[in-house]
C-alpha atoms as a PDB file:
ATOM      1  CA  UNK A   1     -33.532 -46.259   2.290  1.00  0.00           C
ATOM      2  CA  UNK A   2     -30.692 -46.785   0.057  1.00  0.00           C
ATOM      3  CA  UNK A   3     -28.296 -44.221  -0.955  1.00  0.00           C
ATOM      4  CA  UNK A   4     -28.335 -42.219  -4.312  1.00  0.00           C
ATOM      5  CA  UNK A   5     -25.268 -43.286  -5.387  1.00  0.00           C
ATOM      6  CA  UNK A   6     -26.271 -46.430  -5.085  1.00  0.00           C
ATOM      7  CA  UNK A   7     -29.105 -46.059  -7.234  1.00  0.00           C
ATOM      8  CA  UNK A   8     -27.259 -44.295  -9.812  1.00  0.00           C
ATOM      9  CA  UNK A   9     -24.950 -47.159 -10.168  1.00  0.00           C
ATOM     10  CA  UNK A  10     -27.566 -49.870 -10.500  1.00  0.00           C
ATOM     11  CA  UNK A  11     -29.771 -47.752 -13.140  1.00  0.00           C
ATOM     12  CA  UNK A  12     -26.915 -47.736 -14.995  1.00  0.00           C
ATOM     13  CA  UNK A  13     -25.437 -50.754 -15.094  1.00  0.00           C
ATOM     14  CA  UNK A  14     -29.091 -51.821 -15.819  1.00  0.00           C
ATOM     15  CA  UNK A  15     -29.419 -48.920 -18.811  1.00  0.00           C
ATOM     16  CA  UNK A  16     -26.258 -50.776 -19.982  1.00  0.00           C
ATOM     17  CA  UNK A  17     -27.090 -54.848 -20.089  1.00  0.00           C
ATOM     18  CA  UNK A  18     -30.123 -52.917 -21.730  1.00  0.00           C
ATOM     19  CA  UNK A  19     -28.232 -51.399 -24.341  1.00  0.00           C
ATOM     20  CA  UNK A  20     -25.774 -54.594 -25.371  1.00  0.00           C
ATOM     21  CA  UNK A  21     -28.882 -57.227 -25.266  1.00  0.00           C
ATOM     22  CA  UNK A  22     -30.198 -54.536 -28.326  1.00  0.00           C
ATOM     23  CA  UNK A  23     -26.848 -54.764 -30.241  1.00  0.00           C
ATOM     24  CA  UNK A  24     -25.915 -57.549 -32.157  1.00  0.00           C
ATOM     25  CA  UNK A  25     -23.463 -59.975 -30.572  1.00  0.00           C
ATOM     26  CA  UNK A  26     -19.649 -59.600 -31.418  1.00  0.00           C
ATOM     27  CA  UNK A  27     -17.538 -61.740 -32.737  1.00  0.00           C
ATOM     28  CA  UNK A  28     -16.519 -62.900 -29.429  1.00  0.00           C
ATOM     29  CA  UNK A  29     -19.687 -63.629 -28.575  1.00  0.00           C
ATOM     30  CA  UNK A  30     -20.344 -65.564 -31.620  1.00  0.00           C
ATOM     31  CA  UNK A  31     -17.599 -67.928 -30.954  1.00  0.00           C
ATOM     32  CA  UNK A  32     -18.449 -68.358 -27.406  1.00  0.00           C
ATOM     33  CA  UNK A  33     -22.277 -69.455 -28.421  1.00  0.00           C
ATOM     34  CA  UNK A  34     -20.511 -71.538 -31.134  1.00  0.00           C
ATOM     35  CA  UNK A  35     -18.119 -73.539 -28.425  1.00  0.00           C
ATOM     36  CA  UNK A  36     -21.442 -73.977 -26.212  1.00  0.00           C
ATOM     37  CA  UNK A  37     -23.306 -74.752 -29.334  1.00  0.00           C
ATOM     38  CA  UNK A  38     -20.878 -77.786 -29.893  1.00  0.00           C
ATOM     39  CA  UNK A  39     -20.666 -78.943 -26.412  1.00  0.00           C
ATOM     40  CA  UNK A  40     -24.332 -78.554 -25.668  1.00  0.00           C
ATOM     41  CA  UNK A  41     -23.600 -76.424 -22.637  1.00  0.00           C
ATOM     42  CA  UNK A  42     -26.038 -73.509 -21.902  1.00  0.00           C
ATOM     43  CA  UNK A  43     -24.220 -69.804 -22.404  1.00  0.00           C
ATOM     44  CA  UNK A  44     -22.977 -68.239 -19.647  1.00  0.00           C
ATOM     45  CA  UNK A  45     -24.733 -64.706 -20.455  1.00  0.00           C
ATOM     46  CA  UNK A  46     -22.698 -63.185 -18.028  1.00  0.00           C
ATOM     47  CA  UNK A  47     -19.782 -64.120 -19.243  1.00  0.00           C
ATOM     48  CA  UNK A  48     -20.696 -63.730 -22.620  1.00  0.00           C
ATOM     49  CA  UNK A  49     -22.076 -59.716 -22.044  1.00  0.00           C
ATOM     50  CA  UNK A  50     -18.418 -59.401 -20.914  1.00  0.00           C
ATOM     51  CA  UNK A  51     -16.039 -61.111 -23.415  1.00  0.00           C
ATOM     52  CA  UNK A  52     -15.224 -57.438 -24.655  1.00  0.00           C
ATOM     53  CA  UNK A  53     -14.285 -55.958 -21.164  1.00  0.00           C
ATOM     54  CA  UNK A  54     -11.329 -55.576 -19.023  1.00  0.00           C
ATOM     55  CA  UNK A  55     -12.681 -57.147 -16.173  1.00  0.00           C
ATOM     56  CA  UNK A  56     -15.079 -60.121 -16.431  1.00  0.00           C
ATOM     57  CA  UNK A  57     -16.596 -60.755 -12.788  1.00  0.00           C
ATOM     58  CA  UNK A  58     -18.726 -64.162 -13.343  1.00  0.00           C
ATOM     59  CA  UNK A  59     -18.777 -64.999  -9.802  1.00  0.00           C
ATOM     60  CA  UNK A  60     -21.275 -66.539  -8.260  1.00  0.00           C
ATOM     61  CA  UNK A  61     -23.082 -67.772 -11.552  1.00  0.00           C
ATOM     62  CA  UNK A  62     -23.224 -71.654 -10.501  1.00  0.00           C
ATOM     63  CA  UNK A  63     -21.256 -72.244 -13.290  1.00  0.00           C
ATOM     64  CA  UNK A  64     -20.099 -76.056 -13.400  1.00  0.00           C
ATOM     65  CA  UNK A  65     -16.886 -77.782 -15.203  1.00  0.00           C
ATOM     66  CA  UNK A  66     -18.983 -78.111 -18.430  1.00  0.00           C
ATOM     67  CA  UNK A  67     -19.265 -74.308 -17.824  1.00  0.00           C
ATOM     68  CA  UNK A  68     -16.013 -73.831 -17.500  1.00  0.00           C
ATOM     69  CA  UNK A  69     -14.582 -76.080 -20.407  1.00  0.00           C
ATOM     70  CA  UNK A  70     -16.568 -73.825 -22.512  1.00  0.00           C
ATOM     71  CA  UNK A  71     -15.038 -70.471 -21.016  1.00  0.00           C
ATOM     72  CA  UNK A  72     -11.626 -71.948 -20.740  1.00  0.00           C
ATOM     73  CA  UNK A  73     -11.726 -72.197 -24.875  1.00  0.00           C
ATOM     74  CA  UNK A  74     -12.723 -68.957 -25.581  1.00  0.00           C
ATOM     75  CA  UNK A  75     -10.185 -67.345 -23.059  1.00  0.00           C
ATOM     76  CA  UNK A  76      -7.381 -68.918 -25.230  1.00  0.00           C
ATOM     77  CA  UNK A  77      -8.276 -66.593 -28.288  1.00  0.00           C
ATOM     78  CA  UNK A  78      -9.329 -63.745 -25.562  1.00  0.00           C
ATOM     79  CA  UNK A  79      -7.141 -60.848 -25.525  1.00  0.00           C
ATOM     80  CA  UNK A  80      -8.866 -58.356 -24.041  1.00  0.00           C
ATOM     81  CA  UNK A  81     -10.288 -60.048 -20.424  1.00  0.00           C
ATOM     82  CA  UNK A  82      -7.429 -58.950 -17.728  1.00  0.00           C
ATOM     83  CA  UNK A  83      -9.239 -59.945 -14.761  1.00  0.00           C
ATOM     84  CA  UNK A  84     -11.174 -62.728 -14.367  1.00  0.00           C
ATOM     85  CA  UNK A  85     -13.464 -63.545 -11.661  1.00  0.00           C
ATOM     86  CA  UNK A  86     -14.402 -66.350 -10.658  1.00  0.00           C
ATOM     87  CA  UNK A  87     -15.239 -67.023  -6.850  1.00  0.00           C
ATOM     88  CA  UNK A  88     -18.165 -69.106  -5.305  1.00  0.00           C
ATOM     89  CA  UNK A  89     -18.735 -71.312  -8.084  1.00  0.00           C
ATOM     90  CA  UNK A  90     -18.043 -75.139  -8.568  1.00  0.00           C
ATOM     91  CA  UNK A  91     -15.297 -75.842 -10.610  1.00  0.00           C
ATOM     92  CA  UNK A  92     -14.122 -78.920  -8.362  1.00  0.00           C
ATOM     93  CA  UNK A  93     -11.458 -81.413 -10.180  1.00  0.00           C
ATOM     94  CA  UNK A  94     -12.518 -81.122 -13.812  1.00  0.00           C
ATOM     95  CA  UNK A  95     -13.211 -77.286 -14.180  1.00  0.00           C
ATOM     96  CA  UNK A  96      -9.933 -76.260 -13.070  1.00  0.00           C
ATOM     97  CA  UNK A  97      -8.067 -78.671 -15.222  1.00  0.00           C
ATOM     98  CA  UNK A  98     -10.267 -77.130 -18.507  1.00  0.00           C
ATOM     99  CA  UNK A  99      -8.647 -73.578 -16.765  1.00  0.00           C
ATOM    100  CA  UNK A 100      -5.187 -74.749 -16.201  1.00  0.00           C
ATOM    101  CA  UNK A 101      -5.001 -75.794 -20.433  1.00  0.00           C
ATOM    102  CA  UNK A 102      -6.005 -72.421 -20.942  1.00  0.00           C
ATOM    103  CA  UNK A 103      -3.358 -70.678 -18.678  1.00  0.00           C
ATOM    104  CA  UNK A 104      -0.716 -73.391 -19.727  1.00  0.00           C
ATOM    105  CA  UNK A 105      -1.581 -72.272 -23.340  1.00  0.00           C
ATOM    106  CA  UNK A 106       0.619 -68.890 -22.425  1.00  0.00           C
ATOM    107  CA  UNK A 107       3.500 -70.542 -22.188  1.00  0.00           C
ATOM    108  CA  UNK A 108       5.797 -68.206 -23.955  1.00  0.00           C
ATOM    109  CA  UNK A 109       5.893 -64.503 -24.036  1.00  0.00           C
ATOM    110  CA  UNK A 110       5.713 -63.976 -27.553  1.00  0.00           C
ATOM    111  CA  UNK A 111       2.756 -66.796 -27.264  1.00  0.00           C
ATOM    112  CA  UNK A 112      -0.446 -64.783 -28.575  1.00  0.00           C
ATOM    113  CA  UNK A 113      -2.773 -67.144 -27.202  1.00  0.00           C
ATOM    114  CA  UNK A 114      -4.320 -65.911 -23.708  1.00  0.00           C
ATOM    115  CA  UNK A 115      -1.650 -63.235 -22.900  1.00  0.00           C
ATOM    116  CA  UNK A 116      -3.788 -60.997 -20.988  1.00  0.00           C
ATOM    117  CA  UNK A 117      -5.163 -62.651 -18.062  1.00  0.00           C
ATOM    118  CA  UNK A 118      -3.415 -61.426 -15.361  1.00  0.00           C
ATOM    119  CA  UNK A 119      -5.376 -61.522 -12.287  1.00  0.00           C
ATOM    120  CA  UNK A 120      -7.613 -64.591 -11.931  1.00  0.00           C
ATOM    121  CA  UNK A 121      -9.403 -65.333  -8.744  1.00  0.00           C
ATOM    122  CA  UNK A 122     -10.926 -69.187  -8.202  1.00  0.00           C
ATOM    123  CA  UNK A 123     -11.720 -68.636  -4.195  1.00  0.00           C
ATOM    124  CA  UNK A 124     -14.219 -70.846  -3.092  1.00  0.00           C
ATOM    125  CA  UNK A 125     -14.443 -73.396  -6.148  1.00  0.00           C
ATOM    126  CA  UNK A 126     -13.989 -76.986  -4.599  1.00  0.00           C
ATOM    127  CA  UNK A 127     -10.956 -77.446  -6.378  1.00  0.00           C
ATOM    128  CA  UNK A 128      -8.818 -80.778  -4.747  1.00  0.00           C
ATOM    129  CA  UNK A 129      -5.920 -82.411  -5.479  1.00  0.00           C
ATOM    130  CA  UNK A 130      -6.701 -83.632  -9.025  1.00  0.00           C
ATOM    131  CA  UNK A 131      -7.344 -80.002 -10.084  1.00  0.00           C
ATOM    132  CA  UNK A 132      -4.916 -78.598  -7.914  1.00  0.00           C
ATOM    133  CA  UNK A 133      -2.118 -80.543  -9.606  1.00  0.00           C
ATOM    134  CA  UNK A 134      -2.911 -78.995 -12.996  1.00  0.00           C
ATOM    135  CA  UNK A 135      -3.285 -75.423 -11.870  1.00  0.00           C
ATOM    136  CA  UNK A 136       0.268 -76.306 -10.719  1.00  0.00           C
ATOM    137  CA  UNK A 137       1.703 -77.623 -13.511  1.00  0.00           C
ATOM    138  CA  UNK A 138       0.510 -74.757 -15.702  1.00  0.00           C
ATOM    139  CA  UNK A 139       2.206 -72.226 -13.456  1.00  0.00           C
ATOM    140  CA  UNK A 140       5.386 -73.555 -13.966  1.00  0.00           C
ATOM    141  CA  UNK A 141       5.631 -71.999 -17.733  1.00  0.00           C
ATOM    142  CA  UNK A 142       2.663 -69.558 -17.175  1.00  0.00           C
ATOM    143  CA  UNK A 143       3.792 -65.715 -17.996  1.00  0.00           C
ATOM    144  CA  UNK A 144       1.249 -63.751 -17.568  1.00  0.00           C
ATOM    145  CA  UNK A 145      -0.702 -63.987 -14.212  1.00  0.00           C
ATOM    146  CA  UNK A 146       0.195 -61.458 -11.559  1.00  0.00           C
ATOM    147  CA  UNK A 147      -2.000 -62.528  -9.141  1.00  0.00           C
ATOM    148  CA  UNK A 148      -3.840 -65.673  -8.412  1.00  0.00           C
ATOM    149  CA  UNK A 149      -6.556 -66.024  -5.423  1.00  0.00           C
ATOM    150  CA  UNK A 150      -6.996 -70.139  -4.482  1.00  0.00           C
ATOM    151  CA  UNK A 151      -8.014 -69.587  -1.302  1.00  0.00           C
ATOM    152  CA  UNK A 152     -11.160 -71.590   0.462  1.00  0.00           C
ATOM    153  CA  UNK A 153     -10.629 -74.572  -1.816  1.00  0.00           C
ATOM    154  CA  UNK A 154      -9.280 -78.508  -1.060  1.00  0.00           C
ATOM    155  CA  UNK A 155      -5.887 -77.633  -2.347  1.00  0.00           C
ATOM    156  CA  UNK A 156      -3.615 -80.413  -0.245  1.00  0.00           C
ATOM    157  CA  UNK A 157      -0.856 -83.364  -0.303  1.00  0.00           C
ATOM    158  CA  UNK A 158       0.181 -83.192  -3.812  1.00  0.00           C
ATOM    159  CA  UNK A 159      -1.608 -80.431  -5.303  1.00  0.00           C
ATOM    160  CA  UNK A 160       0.016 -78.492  -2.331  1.00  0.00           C
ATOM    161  CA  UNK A 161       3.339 -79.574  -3.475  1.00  0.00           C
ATOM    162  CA  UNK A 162       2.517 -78.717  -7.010  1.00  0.00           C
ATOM    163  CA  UNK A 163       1.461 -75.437  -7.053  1.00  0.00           C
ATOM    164  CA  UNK A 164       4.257 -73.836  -4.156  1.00  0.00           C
ATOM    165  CA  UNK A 165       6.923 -75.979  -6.333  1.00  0.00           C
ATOM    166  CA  UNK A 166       5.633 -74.278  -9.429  1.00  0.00           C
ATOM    167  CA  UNK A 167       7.099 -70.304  -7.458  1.00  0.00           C
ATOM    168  CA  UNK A 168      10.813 -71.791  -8.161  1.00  0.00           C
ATOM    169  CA  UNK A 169      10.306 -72.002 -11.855  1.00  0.00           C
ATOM    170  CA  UNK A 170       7.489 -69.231 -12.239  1.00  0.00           C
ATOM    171  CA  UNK A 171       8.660 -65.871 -12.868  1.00  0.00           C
ATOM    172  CA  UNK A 172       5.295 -63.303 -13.309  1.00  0.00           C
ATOM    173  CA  UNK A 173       3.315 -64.141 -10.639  1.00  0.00           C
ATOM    174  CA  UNK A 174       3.562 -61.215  -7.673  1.00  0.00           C
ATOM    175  CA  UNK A 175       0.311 -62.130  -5.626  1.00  0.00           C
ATOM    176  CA  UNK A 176      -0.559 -65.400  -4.237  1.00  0.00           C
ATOM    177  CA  UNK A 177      -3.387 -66.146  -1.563  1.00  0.00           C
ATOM    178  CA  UNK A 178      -3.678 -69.832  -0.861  1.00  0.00           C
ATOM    179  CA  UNK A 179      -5.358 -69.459   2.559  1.00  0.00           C
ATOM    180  CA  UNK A 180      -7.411 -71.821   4.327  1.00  0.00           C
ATOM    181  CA  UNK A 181      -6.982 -74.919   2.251  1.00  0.00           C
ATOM    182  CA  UNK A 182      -4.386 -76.820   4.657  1.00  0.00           C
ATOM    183  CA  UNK A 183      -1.154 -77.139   2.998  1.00  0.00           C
ATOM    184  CA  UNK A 184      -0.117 -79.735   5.519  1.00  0.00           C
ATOM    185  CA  UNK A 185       3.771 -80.256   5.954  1.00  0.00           C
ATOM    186  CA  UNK A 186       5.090 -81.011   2.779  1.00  0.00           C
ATOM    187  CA  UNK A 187       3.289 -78.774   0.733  1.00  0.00           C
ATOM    188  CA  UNK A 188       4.550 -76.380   2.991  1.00  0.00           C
ATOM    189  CA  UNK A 189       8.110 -77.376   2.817  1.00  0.00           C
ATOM    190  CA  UNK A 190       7.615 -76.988  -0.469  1.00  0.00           C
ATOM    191  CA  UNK A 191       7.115 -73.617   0.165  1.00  0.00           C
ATOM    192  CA  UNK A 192       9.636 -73.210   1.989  1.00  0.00           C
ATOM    193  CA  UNK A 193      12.255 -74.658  -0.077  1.00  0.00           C
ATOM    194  CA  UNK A 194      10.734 -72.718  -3.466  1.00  0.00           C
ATOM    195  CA  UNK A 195      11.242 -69.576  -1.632  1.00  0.00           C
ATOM    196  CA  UNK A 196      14.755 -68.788  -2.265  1.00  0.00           C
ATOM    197  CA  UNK A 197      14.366 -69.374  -6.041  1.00  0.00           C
ATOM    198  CA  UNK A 198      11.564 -67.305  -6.237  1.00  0.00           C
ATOM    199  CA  UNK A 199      11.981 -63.327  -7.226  1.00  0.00           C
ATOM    200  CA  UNK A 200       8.879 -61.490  -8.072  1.00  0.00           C
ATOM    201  CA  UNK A 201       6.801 -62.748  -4.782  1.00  0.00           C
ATOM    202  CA  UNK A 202       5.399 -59.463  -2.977  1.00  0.00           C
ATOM    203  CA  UNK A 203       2.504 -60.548  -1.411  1.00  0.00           C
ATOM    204  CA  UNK A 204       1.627 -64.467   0.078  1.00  0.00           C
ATOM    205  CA  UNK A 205      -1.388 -65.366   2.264  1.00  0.00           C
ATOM    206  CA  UNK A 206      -0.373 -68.791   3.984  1.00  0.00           C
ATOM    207  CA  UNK A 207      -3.739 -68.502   6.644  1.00  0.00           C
ATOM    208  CA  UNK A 208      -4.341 -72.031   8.668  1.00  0.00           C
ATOM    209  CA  UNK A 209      -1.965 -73.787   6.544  1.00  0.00           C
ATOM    210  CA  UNK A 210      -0.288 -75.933   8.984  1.00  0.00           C
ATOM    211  CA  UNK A 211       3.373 -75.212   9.008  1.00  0.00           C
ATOM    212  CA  UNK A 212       5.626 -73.512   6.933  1.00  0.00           C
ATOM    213  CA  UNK A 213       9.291 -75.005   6.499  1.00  0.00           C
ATOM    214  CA  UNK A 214      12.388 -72.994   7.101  1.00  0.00           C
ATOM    215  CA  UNK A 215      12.756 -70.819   3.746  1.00  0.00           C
ATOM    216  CA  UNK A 216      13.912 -67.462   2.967  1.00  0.00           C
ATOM    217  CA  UNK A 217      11.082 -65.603   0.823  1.00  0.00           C
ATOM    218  CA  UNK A 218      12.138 -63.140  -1.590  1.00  0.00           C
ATOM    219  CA  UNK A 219      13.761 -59.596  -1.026  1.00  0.00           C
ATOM    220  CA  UNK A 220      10.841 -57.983  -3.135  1.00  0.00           C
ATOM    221  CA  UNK A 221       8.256 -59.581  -0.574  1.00  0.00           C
ATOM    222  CA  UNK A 222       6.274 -57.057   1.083  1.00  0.00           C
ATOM    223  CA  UNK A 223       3.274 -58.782   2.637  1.00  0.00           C
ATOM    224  CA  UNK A 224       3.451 -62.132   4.522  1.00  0.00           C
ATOM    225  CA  UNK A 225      -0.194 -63.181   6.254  1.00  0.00           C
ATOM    226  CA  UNK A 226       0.508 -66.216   8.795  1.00  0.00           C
ATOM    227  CA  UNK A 227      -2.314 -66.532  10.924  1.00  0.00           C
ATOM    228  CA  UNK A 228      -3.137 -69.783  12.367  1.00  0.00           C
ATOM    229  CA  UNK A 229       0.414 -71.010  11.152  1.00  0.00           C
ATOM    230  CA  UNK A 230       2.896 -73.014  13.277  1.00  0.00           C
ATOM    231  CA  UNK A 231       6.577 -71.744  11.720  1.00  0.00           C
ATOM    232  CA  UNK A 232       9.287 -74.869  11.693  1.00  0.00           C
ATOM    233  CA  UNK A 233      12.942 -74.419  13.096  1.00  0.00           C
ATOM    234  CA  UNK A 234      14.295 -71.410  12.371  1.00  0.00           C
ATOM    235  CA  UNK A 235      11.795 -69.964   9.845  1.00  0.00           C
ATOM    236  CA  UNK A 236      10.973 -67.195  12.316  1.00  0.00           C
ATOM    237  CA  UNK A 237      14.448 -66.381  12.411  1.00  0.00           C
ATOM    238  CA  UNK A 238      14.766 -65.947   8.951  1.00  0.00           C
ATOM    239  CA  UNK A 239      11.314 -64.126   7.974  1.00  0.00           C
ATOM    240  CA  UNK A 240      12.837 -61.834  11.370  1.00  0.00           C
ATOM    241  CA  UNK A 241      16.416 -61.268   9.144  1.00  0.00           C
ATOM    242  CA  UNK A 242      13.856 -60.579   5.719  1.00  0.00           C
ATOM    243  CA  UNK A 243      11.558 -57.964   7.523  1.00  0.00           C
ATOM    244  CA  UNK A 244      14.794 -56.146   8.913  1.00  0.00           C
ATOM    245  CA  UNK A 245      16.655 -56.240   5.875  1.00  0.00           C
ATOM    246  CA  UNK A 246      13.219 -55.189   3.856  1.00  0.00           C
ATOM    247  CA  UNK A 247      12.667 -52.192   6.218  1.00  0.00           C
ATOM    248  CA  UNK A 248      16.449 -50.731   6.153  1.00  0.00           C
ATOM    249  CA  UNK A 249      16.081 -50.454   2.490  1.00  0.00           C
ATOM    250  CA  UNK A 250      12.678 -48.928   2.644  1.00  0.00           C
ATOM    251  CA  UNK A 251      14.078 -46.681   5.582  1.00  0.00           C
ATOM    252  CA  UNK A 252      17.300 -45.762   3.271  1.00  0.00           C
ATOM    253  CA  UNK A 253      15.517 -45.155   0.119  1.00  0.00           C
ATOM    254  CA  UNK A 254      13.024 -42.766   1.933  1.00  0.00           C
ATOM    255  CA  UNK A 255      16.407 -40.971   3.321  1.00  0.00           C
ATOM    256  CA  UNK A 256      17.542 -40.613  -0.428  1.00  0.00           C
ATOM    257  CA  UNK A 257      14.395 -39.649  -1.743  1.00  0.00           C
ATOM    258  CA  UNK A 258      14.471 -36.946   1.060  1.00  0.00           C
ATOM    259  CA  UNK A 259      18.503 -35.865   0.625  1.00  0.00           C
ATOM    260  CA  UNK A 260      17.572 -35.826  -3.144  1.00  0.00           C
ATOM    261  CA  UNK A 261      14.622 -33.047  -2.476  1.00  0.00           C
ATOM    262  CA  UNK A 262      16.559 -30.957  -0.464  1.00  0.00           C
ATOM    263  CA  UNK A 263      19.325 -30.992  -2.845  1.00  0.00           C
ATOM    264  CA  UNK A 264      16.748 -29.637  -5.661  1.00  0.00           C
ATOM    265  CA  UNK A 265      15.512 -27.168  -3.258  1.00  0.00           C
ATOM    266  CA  UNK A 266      19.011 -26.051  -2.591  1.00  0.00           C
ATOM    267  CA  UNK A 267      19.577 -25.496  -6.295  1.00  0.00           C
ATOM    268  CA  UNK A 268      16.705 -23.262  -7.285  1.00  0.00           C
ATOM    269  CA  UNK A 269      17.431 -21.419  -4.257  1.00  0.00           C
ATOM    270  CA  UNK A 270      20.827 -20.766  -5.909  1.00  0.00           C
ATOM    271  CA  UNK A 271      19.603 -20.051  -9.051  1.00  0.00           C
ATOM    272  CA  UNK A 272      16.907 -17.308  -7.449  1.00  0.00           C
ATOM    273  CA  UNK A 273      18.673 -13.690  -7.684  1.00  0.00           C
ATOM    274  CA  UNK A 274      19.568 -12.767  -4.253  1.00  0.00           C
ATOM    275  CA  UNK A 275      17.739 -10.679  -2.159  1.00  0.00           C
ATOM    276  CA  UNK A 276      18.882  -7.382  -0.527  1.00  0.00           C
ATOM    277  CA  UNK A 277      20.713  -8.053   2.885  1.00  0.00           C
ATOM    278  CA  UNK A 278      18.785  -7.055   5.295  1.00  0.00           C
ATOM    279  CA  UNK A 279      19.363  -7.210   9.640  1.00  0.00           C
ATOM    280  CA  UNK A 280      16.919  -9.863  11.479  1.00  0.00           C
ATOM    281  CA  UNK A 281      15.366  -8.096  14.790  1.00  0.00           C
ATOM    282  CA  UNK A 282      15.050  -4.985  15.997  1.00  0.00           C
ATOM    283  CA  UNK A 283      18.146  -2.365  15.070  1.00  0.00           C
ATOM    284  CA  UNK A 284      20.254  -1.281  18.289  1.00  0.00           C
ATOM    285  CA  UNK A 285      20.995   1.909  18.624  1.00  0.00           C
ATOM    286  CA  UNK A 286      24.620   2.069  20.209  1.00  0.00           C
ATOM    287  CA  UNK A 287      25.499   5.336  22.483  1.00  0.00           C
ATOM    288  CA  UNK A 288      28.092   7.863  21.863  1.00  0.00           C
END
């Protein structure tokens, strides 16, 4: 039987696709139809119900490059989609080049084409090399993604080396998941040698990608996953020396945060007007 809350959430979301396929379509809309009417591609309604959100989940819509040509043009006049979603469908080579023109658009930050993207997931998409390459090439001058989810794709040999060159030069980008999609060495030394350069890196999923190449990540990095991941030469050593350094200055600005409380406390106490004095215990009686 499923739960009420469940039910309350589907009867609305249904009252509210209800309620937008009775309004007339905005202007965003209208230019969307427009780019599909020109390329004789079909519109995405999904995508289209949700050119006006925040958050635009359009995954799992067996959307195809043409698809995503389509929706890559109308994200580069977009400025109100944030999140993107885009998981489980089949952008392969093509689509994600059409996606990387759009991101490569924001170039700048006083660019006003496609500044607001900032979380964009493409797991599961069949993107290879040939898209791979672009995706990385658009990161390099890219501003506005925070984080970006490639994970369960083809993403190797020089597509690999692409996009984990492209964290030396990118400067934005704070979340990165490229799990299972086999870096092989020299994407991973890639990696490894971007590393240093980069500075806004907090999180970075590296699962079953081979090897990663001795490197020091960032001091801002906060969440390494290496499962299935054979570390080169002294790499260990070094993510060891990061993790210590990392925790002293979590350790030591939880000590300030605390010496900084107590010296608050300490001051209203002050500025309280003091109490009678009074004797702690029980008063002793002394004999004559």
């Amino acid at each position: 039987m499923p739960e009420q809350g469940s039910a309350d959430s589907a009867s609305y979301v249904g009252a509210e696709t209800k309620r937008r396929k009775n309004l007339p379509p905005t202007v965003e809309e209208r230019q969307y139809n427009q780019i599909c009417s020109r390329k004789g591609v079909t519109t995405s309604g999904c995508f289209a119900r949700q050119l006006n959100d925040n958050v635009a989940d359009v995954s799992y819509s067996m959307l195809g490059p043409n698809d995503i040509r389509c929706i890559s043009v109308a994200l580069k006049t977009n400025v109100t989609i944030k999140d993107l979603d885009l998981t489980g469908n089949d952008l392969s080579g093509k689509g994600a080049l059409y996606l990387a023109k759009a991101l490569e658009a924001n170039s700048t930050v006083d660019d006003v084409l496609n500044d607001s993207i900032e979380n964009l997931v493409l797991a599961g998409n069949e993107i290879d090399t040939f898209g791979g390459s672009y995706i990385g090439k658009a990161l390099c001058s890219n501003v506005g993604l925070r984080r970006l989810d490639l994970s369960w794709n083809h993403i190797r040999r020089e597509a690999a080396v692409a996009i984990c060159s492209a964290l030396k030069f990118n400067t934005t980008l704070e979340d990165l998941d490229l799990s299972w999609n086999g870096l092989f060495v020299d994407g991973c030394r890639a990696l490894g040698h971007a590393l240093p350069h980069n500075h806004t890196m907090q999180h970075l999923s590296l699962a079953s990608s081979t090897k990663l190449a001795t490197g020091r990540p960032s001091e801002k990095m906060r969440e390494l996953k290496l499962s299935k991941v054979e570390l080169e030469n002294n790499s260990m050593w070094n993510l060891k020396k990061l993790v210590t350094r990392n925790l002293k200055k979590l350790v030591t600005r939880a000590l300030n945060e605390r010496r900084e409380q107590n010296d608050l406390e300490l001051c209203r106490k002050r500025q309280q007007p003091q109490a009678s004095m009074y004797l702690k215990g029980p008063l002793k009686m002394q004999s004559e």
